[in-house]
C-alpha atoms as a PDB file:
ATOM      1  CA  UNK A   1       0.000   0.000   0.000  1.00  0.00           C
ATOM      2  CA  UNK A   2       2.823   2.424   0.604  1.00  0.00           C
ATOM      3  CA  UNK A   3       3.008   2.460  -3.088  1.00  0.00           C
ATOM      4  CA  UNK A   4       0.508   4.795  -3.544  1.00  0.00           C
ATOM      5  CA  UNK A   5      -0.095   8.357  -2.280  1.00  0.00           C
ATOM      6  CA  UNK A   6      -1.850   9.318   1.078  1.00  0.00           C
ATOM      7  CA  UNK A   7      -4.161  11.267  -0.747  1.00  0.00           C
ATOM      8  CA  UNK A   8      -5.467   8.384  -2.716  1.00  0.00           C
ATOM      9  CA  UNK A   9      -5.401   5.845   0.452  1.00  0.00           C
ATOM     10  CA  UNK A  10      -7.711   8.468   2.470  1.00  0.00           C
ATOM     11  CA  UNK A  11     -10.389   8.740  -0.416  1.00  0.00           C
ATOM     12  CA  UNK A  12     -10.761   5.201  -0.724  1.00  0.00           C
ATOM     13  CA  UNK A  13     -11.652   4.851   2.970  1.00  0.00           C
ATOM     14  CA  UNK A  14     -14.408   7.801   2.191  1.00  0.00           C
ATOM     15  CA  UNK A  15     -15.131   5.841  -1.264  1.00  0.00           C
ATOM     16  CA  UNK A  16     -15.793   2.726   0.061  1.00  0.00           C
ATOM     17  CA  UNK A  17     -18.434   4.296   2.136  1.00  0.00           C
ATOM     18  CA  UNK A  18     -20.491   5.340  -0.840  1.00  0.00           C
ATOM     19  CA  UNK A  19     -20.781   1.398  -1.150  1.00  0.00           C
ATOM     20  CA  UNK A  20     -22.583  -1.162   0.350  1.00  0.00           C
ATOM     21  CA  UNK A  21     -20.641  -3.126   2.601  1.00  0.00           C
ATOM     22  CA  UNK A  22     -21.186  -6.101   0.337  1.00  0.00           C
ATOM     23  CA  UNK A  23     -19.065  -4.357  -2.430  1.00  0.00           C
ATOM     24  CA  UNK A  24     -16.484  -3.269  -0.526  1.00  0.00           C
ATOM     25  CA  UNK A  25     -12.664  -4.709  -1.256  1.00  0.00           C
ATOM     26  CA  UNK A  26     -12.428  -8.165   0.867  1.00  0.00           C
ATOM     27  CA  UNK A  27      -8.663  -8.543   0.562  1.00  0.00           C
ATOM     28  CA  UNK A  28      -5.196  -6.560  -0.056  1.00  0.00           C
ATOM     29  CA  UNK A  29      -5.637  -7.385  -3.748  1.00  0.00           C
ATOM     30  CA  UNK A  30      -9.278  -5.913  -4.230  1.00  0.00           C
ATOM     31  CA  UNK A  31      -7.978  -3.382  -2.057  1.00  0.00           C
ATOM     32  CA  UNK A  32      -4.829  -2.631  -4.130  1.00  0.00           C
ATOM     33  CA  UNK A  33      -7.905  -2.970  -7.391  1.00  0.00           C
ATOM     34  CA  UNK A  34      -9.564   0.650  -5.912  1.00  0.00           C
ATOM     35  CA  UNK A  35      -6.290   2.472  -5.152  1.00  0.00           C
ATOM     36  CA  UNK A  36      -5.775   1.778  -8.413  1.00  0.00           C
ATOM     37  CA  UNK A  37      -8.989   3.495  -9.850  1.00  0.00           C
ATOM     38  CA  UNK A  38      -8.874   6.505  -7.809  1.00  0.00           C
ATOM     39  CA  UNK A  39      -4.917   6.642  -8.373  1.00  0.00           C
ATOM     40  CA  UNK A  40      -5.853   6.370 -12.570  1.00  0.00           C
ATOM     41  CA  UNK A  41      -8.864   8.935 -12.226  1.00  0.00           C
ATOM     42  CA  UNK A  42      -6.525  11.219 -10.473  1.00  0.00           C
ATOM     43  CA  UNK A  43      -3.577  10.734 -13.058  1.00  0.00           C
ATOM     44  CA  UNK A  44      -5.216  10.100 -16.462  1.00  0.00           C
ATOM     45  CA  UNK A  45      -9.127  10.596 -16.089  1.00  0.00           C
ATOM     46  CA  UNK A  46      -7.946  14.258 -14.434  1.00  0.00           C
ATOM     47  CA  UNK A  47     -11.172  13.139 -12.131  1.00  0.00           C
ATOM     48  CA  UNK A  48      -9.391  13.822  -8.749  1.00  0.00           C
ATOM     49  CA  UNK A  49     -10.151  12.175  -5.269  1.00  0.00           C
ATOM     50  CA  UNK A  50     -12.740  14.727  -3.979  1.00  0.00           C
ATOM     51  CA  UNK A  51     -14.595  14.716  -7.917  1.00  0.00           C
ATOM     52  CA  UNK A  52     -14.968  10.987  -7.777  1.00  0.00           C
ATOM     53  CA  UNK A  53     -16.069  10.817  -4.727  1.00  0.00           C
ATOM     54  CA  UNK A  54     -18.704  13.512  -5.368  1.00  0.00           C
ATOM     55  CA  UNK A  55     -19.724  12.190  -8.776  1.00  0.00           C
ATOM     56  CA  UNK A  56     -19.991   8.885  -6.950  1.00  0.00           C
ATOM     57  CA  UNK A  57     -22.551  10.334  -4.177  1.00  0.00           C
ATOM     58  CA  UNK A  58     -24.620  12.113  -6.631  1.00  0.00           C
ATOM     59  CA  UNK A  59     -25.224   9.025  -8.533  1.00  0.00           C
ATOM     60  CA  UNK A  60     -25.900   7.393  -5.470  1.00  0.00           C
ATOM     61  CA  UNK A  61     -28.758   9.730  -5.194  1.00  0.00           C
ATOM     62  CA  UNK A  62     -30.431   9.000  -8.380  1.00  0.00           C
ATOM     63  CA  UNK A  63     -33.136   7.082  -8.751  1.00  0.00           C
ATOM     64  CA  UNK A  64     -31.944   4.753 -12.081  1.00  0.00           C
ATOM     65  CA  UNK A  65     -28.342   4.676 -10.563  1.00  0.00           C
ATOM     66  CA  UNK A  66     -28.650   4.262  -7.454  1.00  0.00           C
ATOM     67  CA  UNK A  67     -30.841   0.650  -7.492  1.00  0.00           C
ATOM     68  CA  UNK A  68     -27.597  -0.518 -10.095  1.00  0.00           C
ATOM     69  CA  UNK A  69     -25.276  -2.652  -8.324  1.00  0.00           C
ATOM     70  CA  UNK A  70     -21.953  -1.872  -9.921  1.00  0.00           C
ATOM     71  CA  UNK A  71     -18.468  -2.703  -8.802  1.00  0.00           C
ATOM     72  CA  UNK A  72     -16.047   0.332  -8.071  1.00  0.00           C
ATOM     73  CA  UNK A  73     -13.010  -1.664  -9.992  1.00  0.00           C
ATOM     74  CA  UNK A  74     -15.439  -1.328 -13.067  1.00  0.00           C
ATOM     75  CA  UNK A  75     -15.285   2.424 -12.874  1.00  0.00           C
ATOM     76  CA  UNK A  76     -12.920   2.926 -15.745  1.00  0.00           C
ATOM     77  CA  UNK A  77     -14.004  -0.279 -18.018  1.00  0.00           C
ATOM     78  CA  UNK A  78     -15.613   0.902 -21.218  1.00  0.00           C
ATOM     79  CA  UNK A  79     -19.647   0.099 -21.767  1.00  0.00           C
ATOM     80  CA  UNK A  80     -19.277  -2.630 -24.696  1.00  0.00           C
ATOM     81  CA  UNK A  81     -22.574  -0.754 -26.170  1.00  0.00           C
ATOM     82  CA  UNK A  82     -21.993   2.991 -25.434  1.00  0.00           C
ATOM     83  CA  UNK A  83     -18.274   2.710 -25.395  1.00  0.00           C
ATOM     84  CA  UNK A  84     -17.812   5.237 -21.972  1.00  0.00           C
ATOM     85  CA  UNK A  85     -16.915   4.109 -19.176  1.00  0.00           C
ATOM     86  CA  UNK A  86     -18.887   4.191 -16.399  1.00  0.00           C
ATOM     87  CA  UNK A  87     -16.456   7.135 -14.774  1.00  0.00           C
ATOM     88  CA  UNK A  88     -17.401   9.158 -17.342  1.00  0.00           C
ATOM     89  CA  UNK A  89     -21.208   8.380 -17.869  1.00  0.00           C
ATOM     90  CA  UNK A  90     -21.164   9.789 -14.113  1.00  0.00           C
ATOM     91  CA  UNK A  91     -18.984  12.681 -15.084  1.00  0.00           C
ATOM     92  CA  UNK A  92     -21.518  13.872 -17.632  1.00  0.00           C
ATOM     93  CA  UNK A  93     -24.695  13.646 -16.028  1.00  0.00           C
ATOM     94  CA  UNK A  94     -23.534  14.286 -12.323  1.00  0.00           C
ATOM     95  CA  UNK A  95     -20.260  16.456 -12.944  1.00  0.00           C
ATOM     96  CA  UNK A  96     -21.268  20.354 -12.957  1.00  0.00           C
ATOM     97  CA  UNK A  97     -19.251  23.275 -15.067  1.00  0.00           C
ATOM     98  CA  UNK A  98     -17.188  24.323 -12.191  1.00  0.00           C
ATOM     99  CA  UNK A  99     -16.324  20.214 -11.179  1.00  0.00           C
ATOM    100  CA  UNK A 100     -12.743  21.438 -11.480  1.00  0.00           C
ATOM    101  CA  UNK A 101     -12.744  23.475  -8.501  1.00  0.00           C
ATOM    102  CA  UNK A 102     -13.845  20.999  -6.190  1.00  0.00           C
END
């Protein structure tokens, strides 16, 4: 774990919140799975810690969204249909215009 930065190991404890306990990473490797989401949000999505876990909670607050049981490691895993990923379906209908200040 000391691979990765504090920053992402603290959002992943607030993260795995947003989740029912069911979903949430059962060993080191799962564990390792969602640092490695937030960490590639941060660095290549340019979704940081604080945006995911916003766009996270306001999808938890939809009505469609919210009764979908989706995995967190799926986050960044293109739609075979649509083609987005799931990161960035949430981006667009739950990310505002000023996202980048939060």
């Amino acid at each position: 774990m000391s691979d990765f930065k504090e920053i992402y190991i603290k959002a992943y404890d607030h993260i795995k919140e947003l989740f029912p306990p069911e979903f949430h990473a059962k060993d080191t490797t799962e564990k390792i799975k969602w640092l490695n989401v937030i960490r590639l949000a941060d660095e290549i999505d340019k979704i940081n810690p604080r945006q995911l876990y916003y766009i996270i909670q306001e999808a938890n607050k939809d009505i469609w969204w919210s009764t979908v049981h989706y995995s967190f490691t799926t986050m960044r895993v293109k739609n075979s249909k649509s083609g987005l990923r799931r990161i960035d379906q949430f981006k667009i209908k739950f990310g505002k215009d000023n996202l980048e200040y939060l």
